[in-house]
C-alpha atoms as a PDB file:
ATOM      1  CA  UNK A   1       0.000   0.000   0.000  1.00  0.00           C
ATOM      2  CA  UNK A   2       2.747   2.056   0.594  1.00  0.00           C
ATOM      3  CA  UNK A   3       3.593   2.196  -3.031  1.00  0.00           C
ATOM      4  CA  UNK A   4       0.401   2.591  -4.190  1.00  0.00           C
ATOM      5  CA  UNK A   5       0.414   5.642  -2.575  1.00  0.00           C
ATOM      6  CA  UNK A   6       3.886   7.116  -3.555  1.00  0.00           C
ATOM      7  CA  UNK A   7       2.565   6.390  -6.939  1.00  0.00           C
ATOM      8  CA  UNK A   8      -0.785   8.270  -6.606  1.00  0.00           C
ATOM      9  CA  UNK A   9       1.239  11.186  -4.667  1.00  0.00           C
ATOM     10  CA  UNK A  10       3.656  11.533  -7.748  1.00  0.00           C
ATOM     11  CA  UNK A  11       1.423  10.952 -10.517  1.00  0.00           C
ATOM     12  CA  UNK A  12      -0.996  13.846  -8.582  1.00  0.00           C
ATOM     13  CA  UNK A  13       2.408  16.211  -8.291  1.00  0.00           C
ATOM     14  CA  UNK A  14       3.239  15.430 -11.960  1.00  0.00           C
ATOM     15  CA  UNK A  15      -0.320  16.596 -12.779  1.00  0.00           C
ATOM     16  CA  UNK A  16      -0.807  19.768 -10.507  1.00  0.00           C
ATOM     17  CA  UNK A  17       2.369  21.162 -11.719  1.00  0.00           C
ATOM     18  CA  UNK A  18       1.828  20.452 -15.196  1.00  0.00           C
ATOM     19  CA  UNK A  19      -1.928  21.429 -15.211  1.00  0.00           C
ATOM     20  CA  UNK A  20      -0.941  24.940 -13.498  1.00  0.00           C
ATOM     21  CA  UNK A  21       1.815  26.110 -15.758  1.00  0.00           C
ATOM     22  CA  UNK A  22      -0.183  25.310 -19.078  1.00  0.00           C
ATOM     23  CA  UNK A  23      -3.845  26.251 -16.994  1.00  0.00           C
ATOM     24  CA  UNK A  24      -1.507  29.991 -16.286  1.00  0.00           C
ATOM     25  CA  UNK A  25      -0.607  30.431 -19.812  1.00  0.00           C
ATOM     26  CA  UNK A  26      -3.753  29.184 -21.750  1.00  0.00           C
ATOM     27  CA  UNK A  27      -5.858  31.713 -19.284  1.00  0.00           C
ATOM     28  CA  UNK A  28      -2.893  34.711 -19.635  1.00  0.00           C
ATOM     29  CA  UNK A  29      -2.690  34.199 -23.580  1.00  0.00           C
ATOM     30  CA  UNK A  30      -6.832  33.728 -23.965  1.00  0.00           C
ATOM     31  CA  UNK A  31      -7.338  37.059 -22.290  1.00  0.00           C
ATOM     32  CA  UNK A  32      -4.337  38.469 -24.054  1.00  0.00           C
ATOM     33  CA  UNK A  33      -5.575  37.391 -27.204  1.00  0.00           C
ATOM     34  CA  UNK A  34      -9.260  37.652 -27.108  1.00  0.00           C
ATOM     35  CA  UNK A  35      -9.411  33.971 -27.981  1.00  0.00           C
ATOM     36  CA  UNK A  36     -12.572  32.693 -25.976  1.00  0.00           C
ATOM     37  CA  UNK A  37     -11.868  29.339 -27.294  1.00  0.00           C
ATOM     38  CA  UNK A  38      -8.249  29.467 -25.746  1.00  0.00           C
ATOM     39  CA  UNK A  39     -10.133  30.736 -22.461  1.00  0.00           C
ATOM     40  CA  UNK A  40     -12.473  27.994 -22.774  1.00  0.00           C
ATOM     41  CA  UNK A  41      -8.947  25.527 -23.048  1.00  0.00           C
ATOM     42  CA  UNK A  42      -7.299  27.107 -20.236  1.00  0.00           C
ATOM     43  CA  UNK A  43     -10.729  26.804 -18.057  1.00  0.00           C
ATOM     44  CA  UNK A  44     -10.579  23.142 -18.325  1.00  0.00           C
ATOM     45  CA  UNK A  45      -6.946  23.156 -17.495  1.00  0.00           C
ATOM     46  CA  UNK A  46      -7.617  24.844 -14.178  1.00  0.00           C
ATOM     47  CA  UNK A  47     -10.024  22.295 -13.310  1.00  0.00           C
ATOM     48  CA  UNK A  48      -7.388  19.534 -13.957  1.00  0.00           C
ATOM     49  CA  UNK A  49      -5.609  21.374 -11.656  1.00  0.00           C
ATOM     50  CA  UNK A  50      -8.058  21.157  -8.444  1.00  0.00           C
ATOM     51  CA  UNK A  51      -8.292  17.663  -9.636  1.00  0.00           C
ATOM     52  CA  UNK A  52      -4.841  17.057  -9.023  1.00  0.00           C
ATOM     53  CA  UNK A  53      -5.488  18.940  -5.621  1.00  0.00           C
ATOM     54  CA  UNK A  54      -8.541  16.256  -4.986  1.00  0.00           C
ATOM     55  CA  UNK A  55      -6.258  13.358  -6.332  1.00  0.00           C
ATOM     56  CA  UNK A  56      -3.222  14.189  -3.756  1.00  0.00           C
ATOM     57  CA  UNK A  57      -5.839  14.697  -0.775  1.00  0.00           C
ATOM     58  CA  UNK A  58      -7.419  11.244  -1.741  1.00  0.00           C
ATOM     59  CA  UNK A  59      -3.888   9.116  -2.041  1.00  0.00           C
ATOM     60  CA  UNK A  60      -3.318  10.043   1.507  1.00  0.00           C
ATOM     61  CA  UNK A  61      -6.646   8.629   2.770  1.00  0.00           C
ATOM     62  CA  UNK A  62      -6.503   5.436   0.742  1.00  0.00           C
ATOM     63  CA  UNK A  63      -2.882   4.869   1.998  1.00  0.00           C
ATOM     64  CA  UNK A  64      -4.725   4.525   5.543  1.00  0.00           C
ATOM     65  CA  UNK A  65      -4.812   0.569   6.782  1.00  0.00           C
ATOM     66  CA  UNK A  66      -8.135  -0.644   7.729  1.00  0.00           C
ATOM     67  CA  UNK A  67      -9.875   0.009  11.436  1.00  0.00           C
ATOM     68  CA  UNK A  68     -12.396  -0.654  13.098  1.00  0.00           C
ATOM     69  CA  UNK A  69     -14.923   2.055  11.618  1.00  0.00           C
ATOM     70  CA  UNK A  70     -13.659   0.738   8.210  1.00  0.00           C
ATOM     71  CA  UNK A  71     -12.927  -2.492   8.020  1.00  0.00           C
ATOM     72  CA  UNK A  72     -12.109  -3.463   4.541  1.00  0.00           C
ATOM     73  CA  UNK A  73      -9.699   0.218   4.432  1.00  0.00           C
ATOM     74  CA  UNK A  74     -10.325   3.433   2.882  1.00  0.00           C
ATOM     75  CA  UNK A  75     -10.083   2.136  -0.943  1.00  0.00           C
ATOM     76  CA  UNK A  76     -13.587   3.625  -1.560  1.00  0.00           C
ATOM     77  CA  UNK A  77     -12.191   7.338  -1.315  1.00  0.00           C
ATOM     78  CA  UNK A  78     -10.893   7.060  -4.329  1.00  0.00           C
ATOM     79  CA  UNK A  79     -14.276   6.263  -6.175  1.00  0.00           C
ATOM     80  CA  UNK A  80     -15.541   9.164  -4.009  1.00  0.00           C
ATOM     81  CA  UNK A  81     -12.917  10.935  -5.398  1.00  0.00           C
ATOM     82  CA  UNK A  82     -13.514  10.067  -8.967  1.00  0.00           C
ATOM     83  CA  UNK A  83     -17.462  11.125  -8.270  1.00  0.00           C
ATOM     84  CA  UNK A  84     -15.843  14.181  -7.537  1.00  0.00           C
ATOM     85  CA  UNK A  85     -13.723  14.823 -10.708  1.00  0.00           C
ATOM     86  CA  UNK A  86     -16.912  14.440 -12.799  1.00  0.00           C
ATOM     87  CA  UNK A  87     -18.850  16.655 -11.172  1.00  0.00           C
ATOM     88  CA  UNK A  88     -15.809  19.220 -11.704  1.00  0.00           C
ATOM     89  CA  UNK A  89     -15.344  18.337 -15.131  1.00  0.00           C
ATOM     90  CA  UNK A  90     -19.260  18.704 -15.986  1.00  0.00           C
ATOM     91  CA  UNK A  91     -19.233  22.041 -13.993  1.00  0.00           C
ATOM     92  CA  UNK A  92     -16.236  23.741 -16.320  1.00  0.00           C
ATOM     93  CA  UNK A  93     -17.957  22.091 -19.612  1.00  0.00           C
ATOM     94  CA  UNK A  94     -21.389  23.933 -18.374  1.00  0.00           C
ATOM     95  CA  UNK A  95     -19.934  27.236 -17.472  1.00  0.00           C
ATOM     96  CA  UNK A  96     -18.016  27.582 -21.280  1.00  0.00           C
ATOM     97  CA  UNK A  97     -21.154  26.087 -22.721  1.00  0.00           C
ATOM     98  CA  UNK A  98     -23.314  28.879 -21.154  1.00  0.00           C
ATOM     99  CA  UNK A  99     -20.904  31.290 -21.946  1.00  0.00           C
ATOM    100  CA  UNK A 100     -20.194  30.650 -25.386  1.00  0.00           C
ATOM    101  CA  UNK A 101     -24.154  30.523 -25.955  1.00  0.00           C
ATOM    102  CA  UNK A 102     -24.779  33.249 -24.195  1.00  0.00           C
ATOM    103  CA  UNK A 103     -21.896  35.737 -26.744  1.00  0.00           C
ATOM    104  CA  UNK A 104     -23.227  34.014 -29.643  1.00  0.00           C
ATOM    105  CA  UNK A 105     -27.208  34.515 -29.112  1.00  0.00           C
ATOM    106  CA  UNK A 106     -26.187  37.920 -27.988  1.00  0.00           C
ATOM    107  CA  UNK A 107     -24.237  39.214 -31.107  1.00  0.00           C
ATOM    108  CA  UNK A 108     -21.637  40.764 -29.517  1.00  0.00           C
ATOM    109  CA  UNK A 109     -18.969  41.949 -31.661  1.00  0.00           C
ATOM    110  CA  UNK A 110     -16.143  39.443 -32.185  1.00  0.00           C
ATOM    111  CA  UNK A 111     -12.559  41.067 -33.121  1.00  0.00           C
ATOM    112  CA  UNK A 112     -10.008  38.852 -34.331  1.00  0.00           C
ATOM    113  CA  UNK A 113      -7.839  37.183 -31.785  1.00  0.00           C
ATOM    114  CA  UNK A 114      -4.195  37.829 -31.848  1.00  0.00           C
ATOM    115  CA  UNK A 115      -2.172  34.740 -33.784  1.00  0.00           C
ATOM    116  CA  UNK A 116      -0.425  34.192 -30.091  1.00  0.00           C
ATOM    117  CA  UNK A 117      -2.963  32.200 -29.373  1.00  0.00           C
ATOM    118  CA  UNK A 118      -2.159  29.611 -32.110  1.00  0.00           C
ATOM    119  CA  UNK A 119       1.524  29.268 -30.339  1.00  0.00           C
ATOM    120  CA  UNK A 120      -0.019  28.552 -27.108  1.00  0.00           C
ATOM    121  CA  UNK A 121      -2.642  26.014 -28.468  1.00  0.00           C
ATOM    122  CA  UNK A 122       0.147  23.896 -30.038  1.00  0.00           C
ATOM    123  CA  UNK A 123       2.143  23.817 -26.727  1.00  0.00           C
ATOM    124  CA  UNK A 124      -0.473  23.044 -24.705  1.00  0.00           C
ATOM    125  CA  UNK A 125      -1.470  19.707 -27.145  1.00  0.00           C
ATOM    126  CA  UNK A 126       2.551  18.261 -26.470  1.00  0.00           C
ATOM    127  CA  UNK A 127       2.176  18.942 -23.004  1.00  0.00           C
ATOM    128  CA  UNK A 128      -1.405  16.940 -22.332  1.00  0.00           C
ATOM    129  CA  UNK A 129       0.091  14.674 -24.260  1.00  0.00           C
ATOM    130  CA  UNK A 130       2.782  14.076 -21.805  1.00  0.00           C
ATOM    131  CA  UNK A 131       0.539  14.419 -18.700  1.00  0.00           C
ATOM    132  CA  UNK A 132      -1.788  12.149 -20.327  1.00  0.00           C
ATOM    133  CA  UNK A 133       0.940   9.400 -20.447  1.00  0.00           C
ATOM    134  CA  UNK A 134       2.092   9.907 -17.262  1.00  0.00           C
ATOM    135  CA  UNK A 135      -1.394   9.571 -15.563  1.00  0.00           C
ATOM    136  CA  UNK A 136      -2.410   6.024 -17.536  1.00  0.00           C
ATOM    137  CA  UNK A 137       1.232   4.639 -17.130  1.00  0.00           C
ATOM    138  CA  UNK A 138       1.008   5.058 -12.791  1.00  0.00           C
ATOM    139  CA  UNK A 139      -2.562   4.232 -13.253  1.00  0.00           C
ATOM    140  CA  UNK A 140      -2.418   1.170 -14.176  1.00  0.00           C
ATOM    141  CA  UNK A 141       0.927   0.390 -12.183  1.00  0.00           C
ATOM    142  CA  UNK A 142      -0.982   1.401  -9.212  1.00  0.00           C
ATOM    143  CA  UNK A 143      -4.439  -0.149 -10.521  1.00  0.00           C
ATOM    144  CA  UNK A 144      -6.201   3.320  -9.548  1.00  0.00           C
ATOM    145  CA  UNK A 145      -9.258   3.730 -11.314  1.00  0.00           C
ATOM    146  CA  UNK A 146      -9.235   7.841 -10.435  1.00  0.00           C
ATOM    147  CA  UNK A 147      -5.737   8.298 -12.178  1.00  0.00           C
ATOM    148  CA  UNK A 148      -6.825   6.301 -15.369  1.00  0.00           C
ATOM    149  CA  UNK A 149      -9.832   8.353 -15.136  1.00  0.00           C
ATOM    150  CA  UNK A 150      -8.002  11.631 -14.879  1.00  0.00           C
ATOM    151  CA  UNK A 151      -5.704  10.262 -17.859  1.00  0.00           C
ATOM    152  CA  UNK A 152      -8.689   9.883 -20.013  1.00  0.00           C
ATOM    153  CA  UNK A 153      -9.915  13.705 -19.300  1.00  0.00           C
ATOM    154  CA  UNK A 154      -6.497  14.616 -20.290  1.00  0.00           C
ATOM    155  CA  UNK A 155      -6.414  12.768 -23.276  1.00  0.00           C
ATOM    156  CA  UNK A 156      -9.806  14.751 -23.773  1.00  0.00           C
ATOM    157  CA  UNK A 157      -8.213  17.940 -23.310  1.00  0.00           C
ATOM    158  CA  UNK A 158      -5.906  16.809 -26.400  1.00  0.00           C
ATOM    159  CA  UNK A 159      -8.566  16.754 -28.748  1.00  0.00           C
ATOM    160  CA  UNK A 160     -10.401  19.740 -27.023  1.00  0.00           C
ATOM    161  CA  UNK A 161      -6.574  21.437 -27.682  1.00  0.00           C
ATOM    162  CA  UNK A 162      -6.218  20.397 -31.540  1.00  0.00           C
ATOM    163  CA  UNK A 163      -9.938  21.405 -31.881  1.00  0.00           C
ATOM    164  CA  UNK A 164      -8.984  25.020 -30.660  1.00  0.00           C
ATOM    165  CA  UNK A 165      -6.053  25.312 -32.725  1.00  0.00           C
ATOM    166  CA  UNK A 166      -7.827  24.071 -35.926  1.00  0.00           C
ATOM    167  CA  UNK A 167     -10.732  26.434 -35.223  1.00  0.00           C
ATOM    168  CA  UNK A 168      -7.878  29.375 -34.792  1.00  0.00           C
ATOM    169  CA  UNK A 169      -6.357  28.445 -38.036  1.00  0.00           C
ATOM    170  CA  UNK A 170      -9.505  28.305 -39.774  1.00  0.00           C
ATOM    171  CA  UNK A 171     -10.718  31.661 -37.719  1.00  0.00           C
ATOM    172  CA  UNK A 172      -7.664  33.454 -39.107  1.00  0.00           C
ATOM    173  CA  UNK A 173      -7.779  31.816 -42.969  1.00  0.00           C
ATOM    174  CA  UNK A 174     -11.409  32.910 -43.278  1.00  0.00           C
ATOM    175  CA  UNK A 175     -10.872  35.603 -41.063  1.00  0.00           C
ATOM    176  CA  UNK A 176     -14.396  35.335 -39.281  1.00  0.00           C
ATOM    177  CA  UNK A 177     -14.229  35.906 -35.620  1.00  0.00           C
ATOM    178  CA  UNK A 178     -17.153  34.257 -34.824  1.00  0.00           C
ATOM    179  CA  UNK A 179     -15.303  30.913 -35.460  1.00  0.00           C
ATOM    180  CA  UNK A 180     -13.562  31.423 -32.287  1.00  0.00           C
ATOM    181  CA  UNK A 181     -16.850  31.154 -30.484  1.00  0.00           C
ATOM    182  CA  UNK A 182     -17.825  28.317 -32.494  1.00  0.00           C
ATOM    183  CA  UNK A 183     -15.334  26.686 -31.527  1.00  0.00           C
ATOM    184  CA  UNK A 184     -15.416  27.475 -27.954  1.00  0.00           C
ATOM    185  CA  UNK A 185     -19.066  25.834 -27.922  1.00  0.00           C
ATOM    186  CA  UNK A 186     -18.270  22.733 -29.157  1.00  0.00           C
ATOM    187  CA  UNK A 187     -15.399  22.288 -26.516  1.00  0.00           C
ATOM    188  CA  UNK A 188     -17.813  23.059 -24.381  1.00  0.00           C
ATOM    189  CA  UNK A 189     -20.040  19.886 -25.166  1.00  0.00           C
ATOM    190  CA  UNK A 190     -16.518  17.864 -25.281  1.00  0.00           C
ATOM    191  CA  UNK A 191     -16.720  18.802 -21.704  1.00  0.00           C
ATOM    192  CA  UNK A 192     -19.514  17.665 -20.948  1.00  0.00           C
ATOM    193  CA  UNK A 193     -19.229  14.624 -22.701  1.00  0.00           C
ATOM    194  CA  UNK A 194     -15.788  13.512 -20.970  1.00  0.00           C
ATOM    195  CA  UNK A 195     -17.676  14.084 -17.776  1.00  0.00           C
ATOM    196  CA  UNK A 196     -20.673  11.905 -18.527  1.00  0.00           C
ATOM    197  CA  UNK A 197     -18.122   9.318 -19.918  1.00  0.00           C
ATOM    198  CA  UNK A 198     -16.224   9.613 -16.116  1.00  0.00           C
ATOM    199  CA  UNK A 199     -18.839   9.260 -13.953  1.00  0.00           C
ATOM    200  CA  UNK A 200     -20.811   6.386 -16.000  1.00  0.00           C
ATOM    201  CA  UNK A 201     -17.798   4.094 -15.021  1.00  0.00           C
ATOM    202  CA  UNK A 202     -17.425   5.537 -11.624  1.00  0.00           C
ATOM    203  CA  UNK A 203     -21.324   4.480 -11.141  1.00  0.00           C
ATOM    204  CA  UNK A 204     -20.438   0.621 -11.859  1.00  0.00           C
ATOM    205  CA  UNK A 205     -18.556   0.936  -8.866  1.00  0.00           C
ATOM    206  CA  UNK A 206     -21.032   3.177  -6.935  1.00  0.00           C
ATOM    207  CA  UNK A 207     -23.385   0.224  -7.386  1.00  0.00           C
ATOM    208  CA  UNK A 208     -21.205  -2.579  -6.381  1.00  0.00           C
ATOM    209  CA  UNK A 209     -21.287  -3.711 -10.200  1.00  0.00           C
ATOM    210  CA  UNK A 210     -18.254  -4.533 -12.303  1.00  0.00           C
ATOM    211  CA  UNK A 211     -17.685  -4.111 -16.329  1.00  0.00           C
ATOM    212  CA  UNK A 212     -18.657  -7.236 -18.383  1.00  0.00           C
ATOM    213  CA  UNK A 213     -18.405 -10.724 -17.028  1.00  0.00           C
ATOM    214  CA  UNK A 214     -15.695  -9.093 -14.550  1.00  0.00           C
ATOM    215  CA  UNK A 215     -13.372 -11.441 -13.018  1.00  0.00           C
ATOM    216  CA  UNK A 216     -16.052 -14.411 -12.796  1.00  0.00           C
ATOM    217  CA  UNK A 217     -14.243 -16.547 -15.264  1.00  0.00           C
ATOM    218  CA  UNK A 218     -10.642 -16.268 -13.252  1.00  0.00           C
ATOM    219  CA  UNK A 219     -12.391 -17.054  -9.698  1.00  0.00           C
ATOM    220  CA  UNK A 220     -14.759 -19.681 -11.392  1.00  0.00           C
ATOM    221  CA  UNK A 221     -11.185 -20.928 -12.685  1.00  0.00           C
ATOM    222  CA  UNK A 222      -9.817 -20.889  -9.279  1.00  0.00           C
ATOM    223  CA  UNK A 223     -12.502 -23.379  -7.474  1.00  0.00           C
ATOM    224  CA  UNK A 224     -12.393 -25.665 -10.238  1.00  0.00           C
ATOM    225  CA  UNK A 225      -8.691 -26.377  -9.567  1.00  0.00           C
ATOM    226  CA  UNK A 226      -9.791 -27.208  -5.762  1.00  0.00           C
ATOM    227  CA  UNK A 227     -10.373 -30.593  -4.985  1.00  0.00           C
ATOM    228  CA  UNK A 228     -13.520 -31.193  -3.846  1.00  0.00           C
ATOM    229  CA  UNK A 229     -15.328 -27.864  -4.033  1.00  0.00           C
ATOM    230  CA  UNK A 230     -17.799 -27.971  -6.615  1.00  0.00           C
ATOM    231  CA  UNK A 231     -20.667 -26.013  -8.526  1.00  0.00           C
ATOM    232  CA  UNK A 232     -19.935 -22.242  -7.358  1.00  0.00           C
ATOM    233  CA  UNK A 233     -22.479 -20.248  -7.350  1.00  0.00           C
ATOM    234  CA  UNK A 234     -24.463 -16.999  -6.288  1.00  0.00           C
ATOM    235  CA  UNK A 235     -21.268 -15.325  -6.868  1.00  0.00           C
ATOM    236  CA  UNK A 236     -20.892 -11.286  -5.946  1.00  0.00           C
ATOM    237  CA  UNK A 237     -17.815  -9.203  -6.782  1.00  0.00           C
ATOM    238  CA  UNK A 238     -17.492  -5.790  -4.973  1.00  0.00           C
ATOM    239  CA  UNK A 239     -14.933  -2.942  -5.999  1.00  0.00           C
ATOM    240  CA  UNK A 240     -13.989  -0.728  -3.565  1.00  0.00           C
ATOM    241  CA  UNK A 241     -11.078   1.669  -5.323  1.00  0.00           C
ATOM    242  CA  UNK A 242      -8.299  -0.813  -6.122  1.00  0.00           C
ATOM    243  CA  UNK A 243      -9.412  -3.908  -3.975  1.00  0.00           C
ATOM    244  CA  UNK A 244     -11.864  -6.714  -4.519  1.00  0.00           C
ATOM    245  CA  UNK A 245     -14.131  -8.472  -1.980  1.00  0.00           C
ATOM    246  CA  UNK A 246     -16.090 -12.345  -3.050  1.00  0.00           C
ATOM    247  CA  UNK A 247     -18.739 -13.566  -1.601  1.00  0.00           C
ATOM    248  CA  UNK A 248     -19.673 -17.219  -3.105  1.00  0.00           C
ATOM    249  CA  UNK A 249     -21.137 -20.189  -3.023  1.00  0.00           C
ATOM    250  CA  UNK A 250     -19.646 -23.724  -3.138  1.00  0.00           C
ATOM    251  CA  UNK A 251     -20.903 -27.470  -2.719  1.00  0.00           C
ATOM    252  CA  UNK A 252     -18.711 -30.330  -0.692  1.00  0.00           C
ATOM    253  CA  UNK A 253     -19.600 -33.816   0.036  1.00  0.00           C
ATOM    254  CA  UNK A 254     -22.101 -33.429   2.807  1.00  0.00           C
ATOM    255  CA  UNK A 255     -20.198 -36.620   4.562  1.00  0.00           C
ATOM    256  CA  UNK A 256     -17.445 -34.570   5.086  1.00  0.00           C
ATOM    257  CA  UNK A 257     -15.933 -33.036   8.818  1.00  0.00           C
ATOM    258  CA  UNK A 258     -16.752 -29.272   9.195  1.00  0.00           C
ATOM    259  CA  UNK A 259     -12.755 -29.377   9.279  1.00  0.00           C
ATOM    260  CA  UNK A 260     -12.869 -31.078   6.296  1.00  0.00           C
ATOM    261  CA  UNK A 261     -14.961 -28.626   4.690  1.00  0.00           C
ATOM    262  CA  UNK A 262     -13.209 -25.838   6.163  1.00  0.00           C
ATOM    263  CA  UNK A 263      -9.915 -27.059   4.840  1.00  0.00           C
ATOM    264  CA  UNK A 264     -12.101 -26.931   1.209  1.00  0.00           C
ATOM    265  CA  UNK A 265     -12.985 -23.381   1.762  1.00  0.00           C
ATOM    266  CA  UNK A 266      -9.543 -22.538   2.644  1.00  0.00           C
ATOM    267  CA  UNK A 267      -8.031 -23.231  -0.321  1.00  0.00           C
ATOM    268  CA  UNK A 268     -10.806 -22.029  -2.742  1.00  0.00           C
ATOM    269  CA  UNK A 269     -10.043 -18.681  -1.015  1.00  0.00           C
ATOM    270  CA  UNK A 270      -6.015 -18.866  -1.402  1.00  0.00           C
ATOM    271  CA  UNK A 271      -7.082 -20.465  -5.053  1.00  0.00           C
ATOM    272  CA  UNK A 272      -9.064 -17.157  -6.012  1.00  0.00           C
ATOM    273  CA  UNK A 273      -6.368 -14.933  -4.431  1.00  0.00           C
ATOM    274  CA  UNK A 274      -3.261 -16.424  -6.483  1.00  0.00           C
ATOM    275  CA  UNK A 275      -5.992 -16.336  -9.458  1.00  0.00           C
ATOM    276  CA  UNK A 276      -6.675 -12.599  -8.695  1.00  0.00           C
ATOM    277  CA  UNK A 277      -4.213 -10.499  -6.863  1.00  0.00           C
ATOM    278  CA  UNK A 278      -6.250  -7.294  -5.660  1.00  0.00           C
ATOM    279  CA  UNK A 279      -9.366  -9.602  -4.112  1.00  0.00           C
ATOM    280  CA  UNK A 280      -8.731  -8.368  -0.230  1.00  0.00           C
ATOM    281  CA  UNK A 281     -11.296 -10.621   0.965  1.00  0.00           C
ATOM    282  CA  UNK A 282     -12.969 -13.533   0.015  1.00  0.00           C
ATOM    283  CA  UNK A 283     -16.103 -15.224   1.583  1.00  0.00           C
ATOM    284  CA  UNK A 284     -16.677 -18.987   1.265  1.00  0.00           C
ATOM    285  CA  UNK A 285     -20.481 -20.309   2.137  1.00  0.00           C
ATOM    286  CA  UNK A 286     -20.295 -24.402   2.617  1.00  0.00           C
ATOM    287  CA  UNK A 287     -23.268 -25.827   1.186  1.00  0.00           C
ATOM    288  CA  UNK A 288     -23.521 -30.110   0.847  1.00  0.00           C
ATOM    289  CA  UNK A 289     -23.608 -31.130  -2.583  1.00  0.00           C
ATOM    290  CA  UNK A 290     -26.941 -31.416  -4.540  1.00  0.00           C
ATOM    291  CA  UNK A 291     -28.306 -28.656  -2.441  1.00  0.00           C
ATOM    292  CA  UNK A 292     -31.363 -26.294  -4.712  1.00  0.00           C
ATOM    293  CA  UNK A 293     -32.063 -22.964  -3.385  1.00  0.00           C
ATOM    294  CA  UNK A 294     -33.906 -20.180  -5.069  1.00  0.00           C
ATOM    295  CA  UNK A 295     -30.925 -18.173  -6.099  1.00  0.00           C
ATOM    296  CA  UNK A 296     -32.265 -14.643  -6.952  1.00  0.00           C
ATOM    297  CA  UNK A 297     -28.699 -13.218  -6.936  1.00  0.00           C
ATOM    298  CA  UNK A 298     -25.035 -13.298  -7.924  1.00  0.00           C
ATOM    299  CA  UNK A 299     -23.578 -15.331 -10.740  1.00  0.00           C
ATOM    300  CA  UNK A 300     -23.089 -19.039 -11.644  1.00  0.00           C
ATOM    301  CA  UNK A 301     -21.013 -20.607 -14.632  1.00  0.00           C
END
């Protein structure tokens, strides 16, 4: 756990710095320029940077062992966190969107924006880039859901980037300042539509659901290579952040010891967790073989 959270800590410093410098100079340059599309950029650049605020905060909690208020350890901050980041994200895409509207309904004289805001625009594309990497490659080495999410908003902010600067180039060819706007507005739904994208995966977890089949075919694996456990079923999964808790089903030979069938559930459980590194917990109910219940819930083969 420790590493886990130097990686979230450095991934979240990597980010905040990053974010700030190009959030500074998009918003400086925007302003400057009279680009509201390069405002718009630089306005979801400053809410990377409070993300990166949220994401350091939250690798400090998760780092926390478990106790006796939380049991299974403070993993679930970081989907709390991720909640969070959406709600952030969607907030920024709505304020440009009204915005942008608003100047465009309005008729407000446009004036050209100064060619500056091309330069910044293309430096602002290699450096998401870069902080885009950075937050999928210690994602996935640290398995955190809220940096791969924050790596997909910055890829996001890529084509929201290259979208600006093509609109600029295209604002300056036809030399029609209202292009700027247009451009501005459909960032503005890019938002939005990042931050939909964010918080639909965050609700899987939310729900204590998982994506697909999940891991069922790797733990349905693991009993089968158990001697003497048999048909598992009413299988749950539960997420919380990084970790993974089981709850199944198995049948034994009802002539068996409850040591004996202990000893069974045993090594289904070390089975699973060789099978699946980041289950924290699993639960093993003993049923005797042949046994029908109504099952109304979890999963079978």
């Amino acid at each position: 756990m420790e590493e886990r959270g130097s990686l979230l800590n450095k991934a979240s410093v990597i980010a905040l710095v990053g974010n700030a410098i190009l959030a500074a100079a998009k918003l400086a340059i925007g302003f400057l320029s009279g680009s509201l599309a390069v405002v718009g950029d630089g306005i979801d650049s400053s809410t990377d940077v409070v993300i990166a605020v949220v994401a350091l905060f939250t690798a400090r909690i998760v780092d926390k062992p478990g106790d006796r208020e939380h049991p299974y350890g403070h993993s679930r901050a970081e989907t709390v966190a991720t909640t969070i980041l959406a709600f952030i994200v969607f907030f920024a895409g709505s304020q440009l969107l009204v915005r942008t509207a608003t100047a465009l309904i309005s008729g407000e004289a446009a004036e050209l924006p100064s060619r500056i805001a091309i330069a910044v625009t293309a430096v602002s594309i290699v450096g998401k880039l870069l902080l885009s990497w950075s937050q999928f490659h210690y994602g996935k080495k640290a398995g955190s859901s809220m940096l791969i999410a924050n790596g997909k908003n910055m890829r996001g902010d890529v084509v929201i980037s290259a979208s600006v600067l093509v609109g600029l180039g295209f604002t300056f060819l036809l030399r029609m300042p209202i292009l700027d706007r247009v451009t501005a507005l459909l960032v503005s739904f890019w938002i939005i539509k990042v931050a939909a994208g964010i918080f639909r995966e965050v609700n899987t977890e939310l729900m204590d659901g998982t994506d697909g089949e999940g891991p069922y075919g790797e733990i349905f694996a693991a009993v089968s290579s158990v001697a003497g456990a048999g048909n598992p079923h009413r299988t749950r999964v539960r997420r919380l952040g990084s970790i993974l808790i089981v709850d199944l089903d198995i049948e034994v030979d009802p002539e068996l010891s409850v040591a004996a069938a202990h000893g069974i559930a045993v090594e289904v459980e070390r089975a699973i967790k060789r099978a699946l590194p980041e289950v924290y917990d699993v639960i093993v109910h003993i049923e005797p073989r042949g046994n029908s219940e109504d099952e109304r819930f979890g999963v079978r083969p």
